[in-house]
Protein backbone atom coordinates (compact mmCIF):
# COMPACT_ATOMS: atom_id res chain seq x y z
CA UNK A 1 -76.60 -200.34 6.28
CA UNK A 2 -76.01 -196.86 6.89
CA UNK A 3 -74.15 -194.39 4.43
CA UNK A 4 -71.17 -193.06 5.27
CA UNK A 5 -71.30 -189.41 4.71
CA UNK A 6 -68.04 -186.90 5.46
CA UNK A 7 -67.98 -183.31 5.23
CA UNK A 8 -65.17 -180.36 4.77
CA UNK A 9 -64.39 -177.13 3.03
CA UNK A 10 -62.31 -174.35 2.43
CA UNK A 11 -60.76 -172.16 5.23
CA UNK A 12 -63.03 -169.24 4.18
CA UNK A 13 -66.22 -171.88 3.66
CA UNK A 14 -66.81 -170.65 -0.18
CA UNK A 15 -66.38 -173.84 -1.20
CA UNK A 16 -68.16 -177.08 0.60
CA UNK A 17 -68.22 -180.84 0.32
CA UNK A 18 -70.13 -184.09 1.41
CA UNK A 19 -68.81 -186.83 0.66
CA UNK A 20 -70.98 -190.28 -0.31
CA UNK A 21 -69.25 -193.41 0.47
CA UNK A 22 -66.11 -194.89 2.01
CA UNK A 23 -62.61 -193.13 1.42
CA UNK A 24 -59.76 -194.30 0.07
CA UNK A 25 -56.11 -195.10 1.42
CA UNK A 26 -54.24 -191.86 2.93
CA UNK A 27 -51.56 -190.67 1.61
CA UNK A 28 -48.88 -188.24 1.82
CA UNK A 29 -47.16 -187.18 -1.86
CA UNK A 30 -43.95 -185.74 -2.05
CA UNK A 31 -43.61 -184.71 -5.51
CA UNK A 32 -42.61 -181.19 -6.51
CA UNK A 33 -46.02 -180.45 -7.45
CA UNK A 34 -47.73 -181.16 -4.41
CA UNK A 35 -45.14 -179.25 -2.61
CA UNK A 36 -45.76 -176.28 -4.72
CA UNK A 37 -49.80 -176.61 -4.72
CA UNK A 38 -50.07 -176.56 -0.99
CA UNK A 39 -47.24 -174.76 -0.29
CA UNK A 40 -45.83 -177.17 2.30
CA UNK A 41 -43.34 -180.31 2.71
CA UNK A 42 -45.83 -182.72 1.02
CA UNK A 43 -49.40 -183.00 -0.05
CA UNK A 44 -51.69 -185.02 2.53
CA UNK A 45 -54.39 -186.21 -0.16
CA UNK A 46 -57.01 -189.03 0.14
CA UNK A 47 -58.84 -190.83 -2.37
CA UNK A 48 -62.69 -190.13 -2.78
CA UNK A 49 -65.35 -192.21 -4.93
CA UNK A 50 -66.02 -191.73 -7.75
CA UNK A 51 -69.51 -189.80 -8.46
CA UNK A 52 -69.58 -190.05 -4.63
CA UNK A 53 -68.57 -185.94 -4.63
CA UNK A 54 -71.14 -183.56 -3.71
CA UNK A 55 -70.45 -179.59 -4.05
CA UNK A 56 -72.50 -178.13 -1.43
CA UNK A 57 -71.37 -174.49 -1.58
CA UNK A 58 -69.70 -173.62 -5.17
CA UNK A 59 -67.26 -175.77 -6.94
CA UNK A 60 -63.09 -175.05 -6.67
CA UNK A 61 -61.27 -173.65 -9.14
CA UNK A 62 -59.00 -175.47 -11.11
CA UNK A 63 -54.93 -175.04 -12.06
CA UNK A 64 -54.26 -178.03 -14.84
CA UNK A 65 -50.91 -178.63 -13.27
CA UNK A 66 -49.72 -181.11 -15.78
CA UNK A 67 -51.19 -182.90 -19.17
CA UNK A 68 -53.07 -185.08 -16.50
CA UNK A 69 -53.39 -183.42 -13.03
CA UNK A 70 -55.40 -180.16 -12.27
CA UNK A 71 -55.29 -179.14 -8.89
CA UNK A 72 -58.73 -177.63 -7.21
CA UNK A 73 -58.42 -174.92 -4.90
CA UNK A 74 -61.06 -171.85 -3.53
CA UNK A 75 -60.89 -168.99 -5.60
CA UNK A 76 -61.53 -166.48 -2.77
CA UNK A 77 -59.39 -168.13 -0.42
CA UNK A 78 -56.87 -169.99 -1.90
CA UNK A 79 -57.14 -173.28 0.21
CA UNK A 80 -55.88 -176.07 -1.93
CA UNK A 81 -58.91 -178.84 -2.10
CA UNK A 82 -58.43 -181.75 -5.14
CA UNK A 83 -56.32 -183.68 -6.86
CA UNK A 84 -58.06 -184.75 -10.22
CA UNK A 85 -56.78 -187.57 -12.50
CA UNK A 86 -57.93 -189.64 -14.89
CA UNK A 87 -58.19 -192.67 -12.46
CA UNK A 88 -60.50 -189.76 -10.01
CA UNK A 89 -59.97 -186.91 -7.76
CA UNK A 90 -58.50 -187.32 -4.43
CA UNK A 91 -59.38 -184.62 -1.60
CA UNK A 92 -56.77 -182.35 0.73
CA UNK A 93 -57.25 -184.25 4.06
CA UNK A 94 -56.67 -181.14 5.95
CA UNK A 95 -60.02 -179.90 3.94
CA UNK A 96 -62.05 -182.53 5.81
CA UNK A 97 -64.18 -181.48 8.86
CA UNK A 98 -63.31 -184.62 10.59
CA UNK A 99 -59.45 -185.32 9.87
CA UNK A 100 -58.67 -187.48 12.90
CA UNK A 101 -59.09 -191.08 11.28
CA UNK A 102 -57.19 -189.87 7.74
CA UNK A 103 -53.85 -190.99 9.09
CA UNK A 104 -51.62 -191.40 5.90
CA UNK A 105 -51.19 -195.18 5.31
CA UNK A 106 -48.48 -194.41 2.60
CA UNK A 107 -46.12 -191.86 0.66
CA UNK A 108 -45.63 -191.64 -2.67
CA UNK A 109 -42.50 -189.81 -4.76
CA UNK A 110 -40.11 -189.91 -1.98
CA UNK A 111 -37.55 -189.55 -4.05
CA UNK A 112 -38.26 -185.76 -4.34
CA UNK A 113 -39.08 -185.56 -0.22
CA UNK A 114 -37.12 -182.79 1.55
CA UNK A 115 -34.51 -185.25 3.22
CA UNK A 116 -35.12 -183.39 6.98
CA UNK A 117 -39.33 -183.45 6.25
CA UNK A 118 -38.68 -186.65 8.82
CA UNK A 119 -36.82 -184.90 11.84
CA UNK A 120 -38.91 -182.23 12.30
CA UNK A 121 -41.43 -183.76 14.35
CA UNK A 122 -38.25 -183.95 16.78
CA UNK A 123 -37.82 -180.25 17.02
CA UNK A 124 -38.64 -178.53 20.50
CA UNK A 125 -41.84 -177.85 20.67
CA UNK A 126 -43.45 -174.92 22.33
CA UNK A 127 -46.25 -174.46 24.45
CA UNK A 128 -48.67 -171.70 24.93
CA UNK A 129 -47.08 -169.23 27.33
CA UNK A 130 -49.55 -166.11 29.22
CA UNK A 131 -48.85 -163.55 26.21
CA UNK A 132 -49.65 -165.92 23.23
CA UNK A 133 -52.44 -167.16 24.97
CA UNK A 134 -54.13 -164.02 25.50
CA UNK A 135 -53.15 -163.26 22.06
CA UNK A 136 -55.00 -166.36 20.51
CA UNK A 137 -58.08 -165.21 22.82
CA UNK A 138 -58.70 -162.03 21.64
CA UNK A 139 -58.09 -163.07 17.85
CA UNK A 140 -61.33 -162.75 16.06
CA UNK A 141 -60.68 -165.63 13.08
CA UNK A 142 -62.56 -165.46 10.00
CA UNK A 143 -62.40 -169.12 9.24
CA UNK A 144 -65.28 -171.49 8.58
CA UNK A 145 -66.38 -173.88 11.42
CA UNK A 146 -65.25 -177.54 11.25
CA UNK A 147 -69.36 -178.05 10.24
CA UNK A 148 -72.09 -177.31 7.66
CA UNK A 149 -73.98 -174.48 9.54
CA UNK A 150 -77.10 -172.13 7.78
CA UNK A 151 -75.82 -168.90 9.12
CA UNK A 152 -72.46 -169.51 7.63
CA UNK A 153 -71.28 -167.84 4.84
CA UNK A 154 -71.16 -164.35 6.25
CA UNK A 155 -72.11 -161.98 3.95
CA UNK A 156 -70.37 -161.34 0.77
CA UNK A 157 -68.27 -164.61 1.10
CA UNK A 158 -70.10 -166.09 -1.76
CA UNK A 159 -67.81 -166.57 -5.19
């Protein structure tokens, strides 16, 4: 049987993970906190095994949010990473290299969910036109790869 192994980091790639095992169950949390720690509508979070963490490039940072939840996060970049408890640590899906099989399978604290967070999926949506395409090709990003890689931190990224 072979292990499954998953990767992800940061957006600046200070901070890297692979992870030993299978996941958890997906899910999207609504609470205030979660809103507030990523800075978004809800907190896309998935549930990681325990001792199955492995920091491969520094460790995050951590907030203690509440008497039992500190939040994880890159000090140089700010990406928000973990959600520790005292049942384990749950990782930002977004922070995965591989996202596309992390589909939330539940929310949690819907009670505090914005009550519109469901419509805006509905909202026009906009393609590329010739002037923000050109844009987006001469944009010179700064953010990690979706993938471990040797030549990657550039230099001085380091914590």
């Amino acid at each position: 049987m072979t292990e499954t192994i998953r990767t992800g980091g940061c957006q600046c790639g200070a901070v890297r993970f692979r992870i030993h095992g299978a996941l958890g169950r997906p899910s999207i949390c609504h609470c205030r906190m979660c809103q507030k720690a990523f800075g978004s509508f809800f907190g896309p979070l998935v549930t990681v095994p325990n001792d199955g963490v492995e920091w491969t490039r520094n460790e995050p940072a951590y907030f203690q949010s509440s008497v039992n939840i500190s939040r994880g996060f890159c000090q140089r970049c700010g990406t928000p990473l973990t959600y520790r408890h005292p049942e384990g640590l749950e990782i930002a899906i977004g922070a995965f290299d591989d996202r596309s099989d992390l589909k939330p399978l539940i929310q949690v604290h819907t009670g505090s969910a914005l009550p519109w967070v469901t419509e805006i999926f509905d909202a026009p949506k906009r393609s590329a036109d010739g002037d923000s395409a050109n844009r987006e090709e001469g944009m010179i990003s700064f953010q990690h790869p979706d993938h471990d890689t040797d030549n990657w931190p550039v230099e001085g990224l380091r914590l």
